[in-house]
Protein backbone atom coordinates (compact mmCIF):
# COMPACT_ATOMS: atom_id res chain seq x y z
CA UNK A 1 -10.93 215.02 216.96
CA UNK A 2 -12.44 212.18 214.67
CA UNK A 3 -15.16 211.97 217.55
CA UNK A 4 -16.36 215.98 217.23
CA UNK A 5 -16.38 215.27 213.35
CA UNK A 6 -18.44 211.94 214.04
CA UNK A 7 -20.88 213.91 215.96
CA UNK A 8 -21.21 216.83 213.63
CA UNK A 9 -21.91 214.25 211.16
CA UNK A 10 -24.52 212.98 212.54
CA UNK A 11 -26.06 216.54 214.29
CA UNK A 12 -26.59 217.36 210.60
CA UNK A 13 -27.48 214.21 209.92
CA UNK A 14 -30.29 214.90 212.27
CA UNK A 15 -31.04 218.53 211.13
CA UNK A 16 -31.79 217.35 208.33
CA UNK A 17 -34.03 214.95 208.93
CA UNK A 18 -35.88 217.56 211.19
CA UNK A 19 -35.94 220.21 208.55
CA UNK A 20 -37.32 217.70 205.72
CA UNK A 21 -39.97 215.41 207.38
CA UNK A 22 -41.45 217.52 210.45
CA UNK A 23 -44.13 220.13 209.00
CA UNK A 24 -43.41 223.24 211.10
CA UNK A 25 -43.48 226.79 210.02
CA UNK A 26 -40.84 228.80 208.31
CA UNK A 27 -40.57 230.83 211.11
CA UNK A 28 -39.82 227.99 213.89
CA UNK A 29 -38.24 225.85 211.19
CA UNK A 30 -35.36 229.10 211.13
CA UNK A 31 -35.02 229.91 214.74
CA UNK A 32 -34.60 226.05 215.43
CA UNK A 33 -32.14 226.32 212.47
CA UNK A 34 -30.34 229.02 214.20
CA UNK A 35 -30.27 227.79 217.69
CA UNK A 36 -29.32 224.32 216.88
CA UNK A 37 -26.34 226.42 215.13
CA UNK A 38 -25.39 227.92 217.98
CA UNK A 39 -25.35 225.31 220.21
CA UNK A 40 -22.99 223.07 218.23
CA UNK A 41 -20.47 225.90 217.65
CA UNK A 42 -20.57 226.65 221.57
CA UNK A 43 -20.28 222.65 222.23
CA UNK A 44 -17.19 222.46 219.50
CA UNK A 45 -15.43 225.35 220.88
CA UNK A 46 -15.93 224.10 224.50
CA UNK A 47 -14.45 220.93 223.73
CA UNK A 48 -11.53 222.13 221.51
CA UNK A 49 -10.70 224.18 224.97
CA UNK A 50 -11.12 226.87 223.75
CA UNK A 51 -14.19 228.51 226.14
CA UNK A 52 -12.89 228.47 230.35
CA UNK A 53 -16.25 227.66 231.65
């Protein structure tokens, strides 16, 4: 558990950095925003066991 939280940490550690210091439209700025969502939630529920595949 304290190793999902470590990594979450640091995945918005990393958004973060992404969303502050690389020029990029508002556009692909969002939908990066929005995938980069996704994929954590889908990692975090895969590794919680909650997901079969």
């Amino acid at each position: 558990m304290l190793s999902i939280l470590i990594a979450l940490v640091v995945i918005g550690f990393l958004m973060w950095l992404v969303n502050t210091y690389v020029p990029m439209d508002g556009r692909f700025k969002q939908l990066f925003n929005v995938l980069a969502i996704v994929v954590v939630v889908v990692w975090v529920i895969r590794s919680l066991g909650l997901l079969p595949f």
